[in-house]
Structure formats: C-alpha cells, structure tokens
Protein backbone atom coordinates (compact mmCIF):
# COMPACT_ATOMS: atom_id res chain seq x y z
CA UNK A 1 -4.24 -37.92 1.41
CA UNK A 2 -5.02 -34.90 -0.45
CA UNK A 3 -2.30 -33.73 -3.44
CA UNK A 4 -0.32 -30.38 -2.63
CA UNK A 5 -1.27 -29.34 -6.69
CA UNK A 6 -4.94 -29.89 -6.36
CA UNK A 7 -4.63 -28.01 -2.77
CA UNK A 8 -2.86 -25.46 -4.89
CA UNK A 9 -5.85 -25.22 -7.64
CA UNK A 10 -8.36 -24.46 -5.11
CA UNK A 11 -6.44 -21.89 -3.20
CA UNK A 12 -5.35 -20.13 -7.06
CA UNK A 13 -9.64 -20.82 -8.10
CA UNK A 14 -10.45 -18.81 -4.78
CA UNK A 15 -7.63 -15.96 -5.62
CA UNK A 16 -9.40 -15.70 -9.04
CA UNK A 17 -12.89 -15.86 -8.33
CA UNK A 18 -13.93 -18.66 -11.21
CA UNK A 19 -12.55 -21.51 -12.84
CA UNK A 20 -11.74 -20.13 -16.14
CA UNK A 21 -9.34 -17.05 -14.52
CA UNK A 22 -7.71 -19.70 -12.43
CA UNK A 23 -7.53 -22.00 -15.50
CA UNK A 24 -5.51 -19.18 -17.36
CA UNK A 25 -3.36 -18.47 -14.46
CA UNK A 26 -2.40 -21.92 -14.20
CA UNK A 27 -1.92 -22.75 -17.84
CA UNK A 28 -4.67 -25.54 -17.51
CA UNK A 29 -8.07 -26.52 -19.08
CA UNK A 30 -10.80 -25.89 -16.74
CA UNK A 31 -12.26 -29.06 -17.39
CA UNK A 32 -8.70 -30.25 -15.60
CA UNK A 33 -9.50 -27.69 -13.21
CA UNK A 34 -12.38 -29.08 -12.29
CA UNK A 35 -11.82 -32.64 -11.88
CA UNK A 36 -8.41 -31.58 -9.53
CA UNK A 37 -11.70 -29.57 -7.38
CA UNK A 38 -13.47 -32.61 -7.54
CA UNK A 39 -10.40 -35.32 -5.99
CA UNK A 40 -9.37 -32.36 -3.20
CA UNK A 41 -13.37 -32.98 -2.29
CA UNK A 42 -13.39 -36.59 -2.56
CA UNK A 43 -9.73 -37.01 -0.61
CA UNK A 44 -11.46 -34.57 2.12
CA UNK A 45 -14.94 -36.16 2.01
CA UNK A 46 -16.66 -32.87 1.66
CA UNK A 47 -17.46 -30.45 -0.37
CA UNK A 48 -15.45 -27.34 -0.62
CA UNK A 49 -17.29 -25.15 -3.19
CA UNK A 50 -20.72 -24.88 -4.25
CA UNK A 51 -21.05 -24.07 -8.07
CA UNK A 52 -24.41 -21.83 -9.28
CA UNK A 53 -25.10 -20.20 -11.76
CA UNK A 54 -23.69 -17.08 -10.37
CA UNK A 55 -20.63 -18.53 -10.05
CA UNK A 56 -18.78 -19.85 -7.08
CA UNK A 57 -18.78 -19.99 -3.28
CA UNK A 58 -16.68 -21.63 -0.14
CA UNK A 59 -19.63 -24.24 1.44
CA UNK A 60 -19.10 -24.26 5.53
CA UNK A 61 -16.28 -27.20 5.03
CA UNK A 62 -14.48 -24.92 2.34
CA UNK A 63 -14.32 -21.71 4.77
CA UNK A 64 -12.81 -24.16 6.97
CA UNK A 65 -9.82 -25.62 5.42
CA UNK A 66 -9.04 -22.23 3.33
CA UNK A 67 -7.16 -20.90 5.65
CA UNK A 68 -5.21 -24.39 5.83
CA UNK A 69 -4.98 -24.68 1.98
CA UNK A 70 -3.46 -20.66 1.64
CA UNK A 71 -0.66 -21.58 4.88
CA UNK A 72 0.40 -25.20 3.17
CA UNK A 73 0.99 -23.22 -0.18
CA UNK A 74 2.63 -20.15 1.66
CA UNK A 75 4.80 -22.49 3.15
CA UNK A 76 5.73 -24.05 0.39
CA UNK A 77 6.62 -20.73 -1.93
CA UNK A 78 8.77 -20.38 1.11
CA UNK A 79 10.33 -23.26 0.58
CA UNK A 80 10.88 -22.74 -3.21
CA UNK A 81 12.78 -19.68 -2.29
CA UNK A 82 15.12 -20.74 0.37
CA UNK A 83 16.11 -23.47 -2.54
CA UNK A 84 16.54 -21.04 -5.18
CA UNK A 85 20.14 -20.81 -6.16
CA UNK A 86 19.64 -17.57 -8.20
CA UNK A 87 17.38 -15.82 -5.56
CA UNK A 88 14.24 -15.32 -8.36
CA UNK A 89 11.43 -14.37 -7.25
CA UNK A 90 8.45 -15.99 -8.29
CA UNK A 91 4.47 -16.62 -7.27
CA UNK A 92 2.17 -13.39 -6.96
CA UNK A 93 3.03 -10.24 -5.38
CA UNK A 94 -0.41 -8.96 -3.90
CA UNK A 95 0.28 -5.53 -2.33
CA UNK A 96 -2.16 -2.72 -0.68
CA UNK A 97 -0.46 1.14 -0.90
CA UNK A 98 -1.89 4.44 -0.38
CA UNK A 99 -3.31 6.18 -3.18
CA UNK A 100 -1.35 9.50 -2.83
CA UNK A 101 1.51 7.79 -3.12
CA UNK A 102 1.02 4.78 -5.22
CA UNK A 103 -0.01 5.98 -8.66
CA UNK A 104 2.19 8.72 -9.41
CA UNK A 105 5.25 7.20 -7.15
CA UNK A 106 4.82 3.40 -6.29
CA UNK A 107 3.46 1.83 -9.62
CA UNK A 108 6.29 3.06 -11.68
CA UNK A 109 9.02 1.42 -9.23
CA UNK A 110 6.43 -1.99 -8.87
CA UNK A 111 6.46 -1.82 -12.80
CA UNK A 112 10.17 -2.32 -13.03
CA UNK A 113 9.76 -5.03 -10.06
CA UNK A 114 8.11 -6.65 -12.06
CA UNK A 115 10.21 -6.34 -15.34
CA UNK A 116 13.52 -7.48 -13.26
CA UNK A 117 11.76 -10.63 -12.04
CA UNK A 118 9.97 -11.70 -15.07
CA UNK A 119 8.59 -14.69 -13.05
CA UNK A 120 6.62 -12.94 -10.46
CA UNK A 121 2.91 -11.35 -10.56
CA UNK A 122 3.11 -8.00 -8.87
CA UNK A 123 -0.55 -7.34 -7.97
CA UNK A 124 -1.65 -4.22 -6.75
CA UNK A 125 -4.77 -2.28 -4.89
CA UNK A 126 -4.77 1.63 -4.50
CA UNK A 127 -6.80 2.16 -0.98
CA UNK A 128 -6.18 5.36 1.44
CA UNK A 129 -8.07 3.01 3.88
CA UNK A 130 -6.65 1.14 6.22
CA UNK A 131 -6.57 -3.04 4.99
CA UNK A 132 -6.52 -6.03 6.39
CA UNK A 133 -3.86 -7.52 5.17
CA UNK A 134 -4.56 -11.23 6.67
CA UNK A 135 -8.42 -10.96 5.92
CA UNK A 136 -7.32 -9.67 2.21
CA UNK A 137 -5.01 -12.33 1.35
CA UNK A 138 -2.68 -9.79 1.04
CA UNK A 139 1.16 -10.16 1.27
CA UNK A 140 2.13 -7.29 1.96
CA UNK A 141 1.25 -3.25 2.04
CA UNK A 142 2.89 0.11 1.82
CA UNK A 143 2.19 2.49 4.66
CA UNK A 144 2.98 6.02 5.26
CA UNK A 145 2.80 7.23 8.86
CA UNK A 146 3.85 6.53 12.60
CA UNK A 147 2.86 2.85 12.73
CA UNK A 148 0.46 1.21 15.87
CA UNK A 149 1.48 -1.40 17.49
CA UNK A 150 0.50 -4.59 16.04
CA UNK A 151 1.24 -8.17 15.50
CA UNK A 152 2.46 -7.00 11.93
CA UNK A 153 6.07 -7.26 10.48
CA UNK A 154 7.40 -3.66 9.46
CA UNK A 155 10.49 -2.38 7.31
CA UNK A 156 11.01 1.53 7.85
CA UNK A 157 11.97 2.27 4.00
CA UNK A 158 12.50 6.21 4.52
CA UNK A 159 11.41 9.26 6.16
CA UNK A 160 8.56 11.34 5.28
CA UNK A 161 8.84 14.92 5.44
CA UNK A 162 5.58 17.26 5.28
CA UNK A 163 5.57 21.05 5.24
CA UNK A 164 2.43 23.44 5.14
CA UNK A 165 1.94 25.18 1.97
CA UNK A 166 -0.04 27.76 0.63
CA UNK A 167 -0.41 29.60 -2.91
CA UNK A 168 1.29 32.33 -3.33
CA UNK A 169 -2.39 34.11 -4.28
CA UNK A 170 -3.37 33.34 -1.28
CA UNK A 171 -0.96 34.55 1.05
CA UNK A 172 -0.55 37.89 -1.28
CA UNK A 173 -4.63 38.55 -0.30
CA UNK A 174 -4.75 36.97 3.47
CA UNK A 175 -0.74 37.34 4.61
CA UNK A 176 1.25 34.96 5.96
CA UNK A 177 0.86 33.47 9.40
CA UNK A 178 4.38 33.80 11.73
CA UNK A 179 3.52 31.63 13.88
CA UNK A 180 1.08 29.09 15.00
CA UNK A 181 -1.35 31.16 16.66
CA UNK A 182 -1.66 32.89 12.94
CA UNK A 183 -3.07 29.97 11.54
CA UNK A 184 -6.49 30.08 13.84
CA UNK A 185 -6.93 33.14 11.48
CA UNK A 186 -6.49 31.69 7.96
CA UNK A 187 -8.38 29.07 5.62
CA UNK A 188 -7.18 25.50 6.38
CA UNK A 189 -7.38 22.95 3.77
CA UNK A 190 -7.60 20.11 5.98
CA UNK A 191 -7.18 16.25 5.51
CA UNK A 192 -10.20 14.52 7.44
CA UNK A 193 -10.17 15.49 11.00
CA UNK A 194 -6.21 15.82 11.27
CA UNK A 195 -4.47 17.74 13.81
CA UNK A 196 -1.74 19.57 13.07
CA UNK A 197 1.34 19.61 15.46
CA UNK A 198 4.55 21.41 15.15
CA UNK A 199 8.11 21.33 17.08
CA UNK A 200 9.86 24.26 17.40
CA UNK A 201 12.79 25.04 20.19
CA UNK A 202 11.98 22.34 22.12
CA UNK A 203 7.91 22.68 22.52
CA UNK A 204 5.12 21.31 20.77
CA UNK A 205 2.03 23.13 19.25
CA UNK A 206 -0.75 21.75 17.54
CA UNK A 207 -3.77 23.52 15.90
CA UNK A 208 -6.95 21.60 14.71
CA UNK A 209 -7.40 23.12 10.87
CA UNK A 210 -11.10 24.50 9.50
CA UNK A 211 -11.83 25.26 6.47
CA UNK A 212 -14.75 25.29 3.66
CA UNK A 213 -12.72 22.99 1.69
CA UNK A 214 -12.07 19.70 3.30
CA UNK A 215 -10.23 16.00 1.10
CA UNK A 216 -9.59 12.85 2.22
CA UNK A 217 -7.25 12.18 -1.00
CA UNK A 218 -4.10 14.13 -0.93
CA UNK A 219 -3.94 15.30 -5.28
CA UNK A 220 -7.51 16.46 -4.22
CA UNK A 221 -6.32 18.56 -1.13
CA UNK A 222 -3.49 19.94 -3.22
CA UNK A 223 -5.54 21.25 -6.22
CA UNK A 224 -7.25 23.17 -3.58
CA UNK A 225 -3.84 24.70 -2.13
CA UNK A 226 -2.84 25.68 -5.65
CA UNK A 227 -6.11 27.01 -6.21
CA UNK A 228 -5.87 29.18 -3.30
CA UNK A 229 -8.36 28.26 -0.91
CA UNK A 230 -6.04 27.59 1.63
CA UNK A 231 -3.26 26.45 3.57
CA UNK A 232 -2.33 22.65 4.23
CA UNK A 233 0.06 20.35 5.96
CA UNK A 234 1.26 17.78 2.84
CA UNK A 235 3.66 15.38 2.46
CA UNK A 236 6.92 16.51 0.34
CA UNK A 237 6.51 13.70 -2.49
CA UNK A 238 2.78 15.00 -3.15
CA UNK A 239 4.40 19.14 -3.10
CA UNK A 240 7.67 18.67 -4.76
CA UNK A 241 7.05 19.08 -8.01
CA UNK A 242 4.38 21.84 -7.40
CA UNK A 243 7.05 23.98 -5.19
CA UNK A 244 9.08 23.82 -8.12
CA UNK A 245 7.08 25.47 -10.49
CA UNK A 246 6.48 27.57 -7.63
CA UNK A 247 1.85 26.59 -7.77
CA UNK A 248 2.76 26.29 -3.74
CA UNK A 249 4.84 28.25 -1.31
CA UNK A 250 5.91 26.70 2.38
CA UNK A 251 5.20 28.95 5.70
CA UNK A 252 6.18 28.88 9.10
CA UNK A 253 9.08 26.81 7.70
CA UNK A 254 10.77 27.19 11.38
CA UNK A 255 8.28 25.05 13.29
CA UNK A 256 8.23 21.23 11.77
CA UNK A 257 5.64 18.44 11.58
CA UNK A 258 6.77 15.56 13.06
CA UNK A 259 8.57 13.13 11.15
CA UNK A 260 6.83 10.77 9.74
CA UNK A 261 7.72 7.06 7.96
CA UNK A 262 7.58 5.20 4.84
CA UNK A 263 7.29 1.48 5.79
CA UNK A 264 6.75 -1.83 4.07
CA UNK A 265 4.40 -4.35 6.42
CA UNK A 266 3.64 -7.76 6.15
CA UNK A 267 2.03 -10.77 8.46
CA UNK A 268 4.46 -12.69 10.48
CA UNK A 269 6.30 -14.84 10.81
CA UNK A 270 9.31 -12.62 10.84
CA UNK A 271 11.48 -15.37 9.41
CA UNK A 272 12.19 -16.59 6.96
CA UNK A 273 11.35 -13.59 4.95
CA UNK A 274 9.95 -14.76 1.64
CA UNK A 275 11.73 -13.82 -2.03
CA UNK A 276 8.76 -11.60 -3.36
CA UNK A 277 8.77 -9.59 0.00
CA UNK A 278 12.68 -9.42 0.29
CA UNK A 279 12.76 -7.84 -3.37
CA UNK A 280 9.95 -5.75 -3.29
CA UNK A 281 11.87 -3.98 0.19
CA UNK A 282 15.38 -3.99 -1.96
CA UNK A 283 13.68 -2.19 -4.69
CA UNK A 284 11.88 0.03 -1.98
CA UNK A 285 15.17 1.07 -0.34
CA UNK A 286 16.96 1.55 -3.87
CA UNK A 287 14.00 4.17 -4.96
CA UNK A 288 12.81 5.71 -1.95
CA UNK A 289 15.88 5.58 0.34
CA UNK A 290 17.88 8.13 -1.13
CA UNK A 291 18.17 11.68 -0.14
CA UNK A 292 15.60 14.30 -1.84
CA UNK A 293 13.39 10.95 -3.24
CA UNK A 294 10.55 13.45 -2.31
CA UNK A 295 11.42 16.29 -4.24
CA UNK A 296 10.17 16.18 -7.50
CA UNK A 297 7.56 14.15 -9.59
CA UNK A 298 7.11 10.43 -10.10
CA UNK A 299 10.17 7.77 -9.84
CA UNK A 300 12.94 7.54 -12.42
C-alpha cells in the first residue's frame, strides 16, 4: 500500500513544477525525492511522471490518481487542524484576488497573515479574470461583486460601495449631468462592456457608458478620470484616497449603484472549514469589515 509521505511528495513535486523546488519546500535532497517518486510508482505499478529533459509531466496513470493524491492530503491538513490545540495554521495558503484590489489593499493584510502564523505559506495570484479555483489547485479566492450561483462556498466579508466620479476639469468644461439622462451626453470612461444602473426613489435606471477611453483594470480607468477624459462608475476603495486630495469629484450622488459584495470563496465541502481558510476570513473581517475600510489608501 502506498505511504501517505511519498503520496505527499508527488502532490508538493506537482505544486512546484520540478524536483529541486519541491526538494526545498520539503527540506529534502532530491535524490530522496526521487526515490519516494520512484516507491509511490512501484506500490501503484505505474508510472506517474515522465522525466525529459524539459522537465516533468503527469503520464495518463499520473493525471489519474492526482486528483486522488491532492483529496488524501487535503484531508489530512484537515485533520491536522481539527487536532491542533493552539488553532495554528499551517500548509500553503494558495489564493486568487482581483488585481484592483489586491496589490494596494489585499497583499498588505495577507502579509501580516502570514507574519501572525509563521507556519503557513500564503501564496498569492493577482488575476481580474475569473479562476477556476478547483482546476487551479487553488484554496481559496477573493471576489468582489454579486456572486452566481455555484457549487462554491462563499463568506460575504463587507459591502462594496461604488460612486461615479469625474475630475473636477472635466465637469468645469462639459457640466455636470443631474440626472441620468445627462450622462448619454458626456464622456464615459467605461470598464469593459458594463452597464451602469442606478436606484433612486424606488426605480431603477441604467445607461450603457461610451467613451474613447475604455480599461479593463480599475488604477488604469482611474488615471483616466483624474486625467479628465471622463466620467466612471468605481468602487470606493480604488477612489478614496483620490476624493481626498480632491483628483476626483462624485455626481449624481442621489441615484446609487447597487450594492455590491466583498466575499471570500472556496470549494466545498462546507464543513469542516479548514485552519488556513478560517484565518484568512478572521483577518478578512478584522480589515475589511469595519466602517469607512474603503475610504482611504492601502490597509493599516
């Protein structure tokens, strides 16, 4: 029967992509490395992983029991942290966040994550496009928006607030729109193909935004606010610190964009929730749960 530890080198040799990384991870030799490889093979009666000079790759057989191998280590990390009598958190911490929000908000709070739990990786990749978390080998991701339904596990952290902003160059030479209607006469600074929708007294209006100027990375759409080609809808955390040098103005401040969410998502099961993910969401709730989180620069 096939040792848990040597199942546990080839699921940490596929994380790293080669022998050596997974050799330092582990605090081994790769020549140990190697010969754990080669009794998971011989215990299995197949290869696993085909070794060329370009490095290495998952044979048929290896493809196969992967997904096996990563669930029997899962399981037992779980297990390791419903034992732990002082609740650390240890193993890797592999995490997918927006990039708007990540660099100049998340990274600082996963940095001291990972300074409280000095036994846990905290491992992290910067995408505005949507990942698949299972597919990834992910453990987890930060998402900003009204979630779809899915088979995913999701913690609503806080509420996102957005406003539409404009400089105030720009309203001084084009005006500034009083309602809705104004906006089909203005520069947009839009965000892909976003809609725009506003509540106000009860109705809904949208408006589909046009402009010369168009981003699909939110620092990128708000250099182009502050350099007054237009007006955009923006989240508060990526405007804060720009209303209050006073780069940006807000407009038709009586008609709001719907509420949006700050969530932290995972792959079931929903129980039992493991350490890494239960301390990531208490150091999510302590940073970004708090009233006015949004209003200035990057995280204290």
């Amino acid at each position: 029967m096939p040792e848990l530890n040597d199942i546990q080198v080839f699921v940490e040799v596929l994380e790293c992509g080669s022998l050596s990384r997974a050799a330092g991870q582990l605090g081994m030799s790769k020549s140990m490395i190697s010969r754990r490889l080669s009794r998971l093979e011989a215990d299995l009666g197949r290869p696993l992983l085909a070794r060329t000079t370009r490095g290495l790759s998952l044979t048929e057989a290896g493809a196969d029991f992967r997904p096996f191998a990563e669930r029997m280590v899962a399981d037992l990390q779980a297990a390791r942290d419903a034992l732990s009598q002082q609740g650390e958190a240890r193993g890797r911490l592999r995490l997918t966040a927006p990039t708007s929000l990540g660099i100049t908000h998340l990274a600082p709070v996963l940095a001291e994550l990972a300074l409280r739990h000095p036994h846990l990786e905290v491992s992290c990749s910067y995408s505005d496009h949507l990942v698949d978390l299972v597919g990834g080998g992910l453990d987890a991701a930060v998402r900003i928006g009204a979630l779809a339904d899915s088979s995913m596990i999701a913690r609503r952290i806080a509420p996102i607030r957005s406003a539409l902003v404009a400089s105030p160059e720009y309203l001084k030479a084009r005006g500034t729109p009083m309602t809705p209607a104004d906006l089909a006469g203005h520069d947009a600074i839009p965000h892909g193909n976003e809609v725009w929708r506003f509540q106000h007294n009860g109705r809904t209006f949208t408006h589909r935004p046009r402009g010369r100027y168009v981003a699909d990375s939110g620092p990128a759409e708000l250099a182009g606010v502050v350099a007054g080609l237009g007006i955009a809808m923006m989240p508060m955390f990526l405007i804060g610190a720009a209303l209050q040098r006073g780069e940006v103005v807000t407009v038709l401040d009586e008609y709001e964009p719907p509420e949006l969410g700050l969530y932290v998502v995972r792959p079931p099961p929903a129980e039992p929730v493991p350490r890494k993910i239960r301390v990531l969401t208490e150091i999510m709730v302590e940073k970004f749960g708090r009233a006015g989180w949004d209003a200035g620069g990057p995280q204290a």
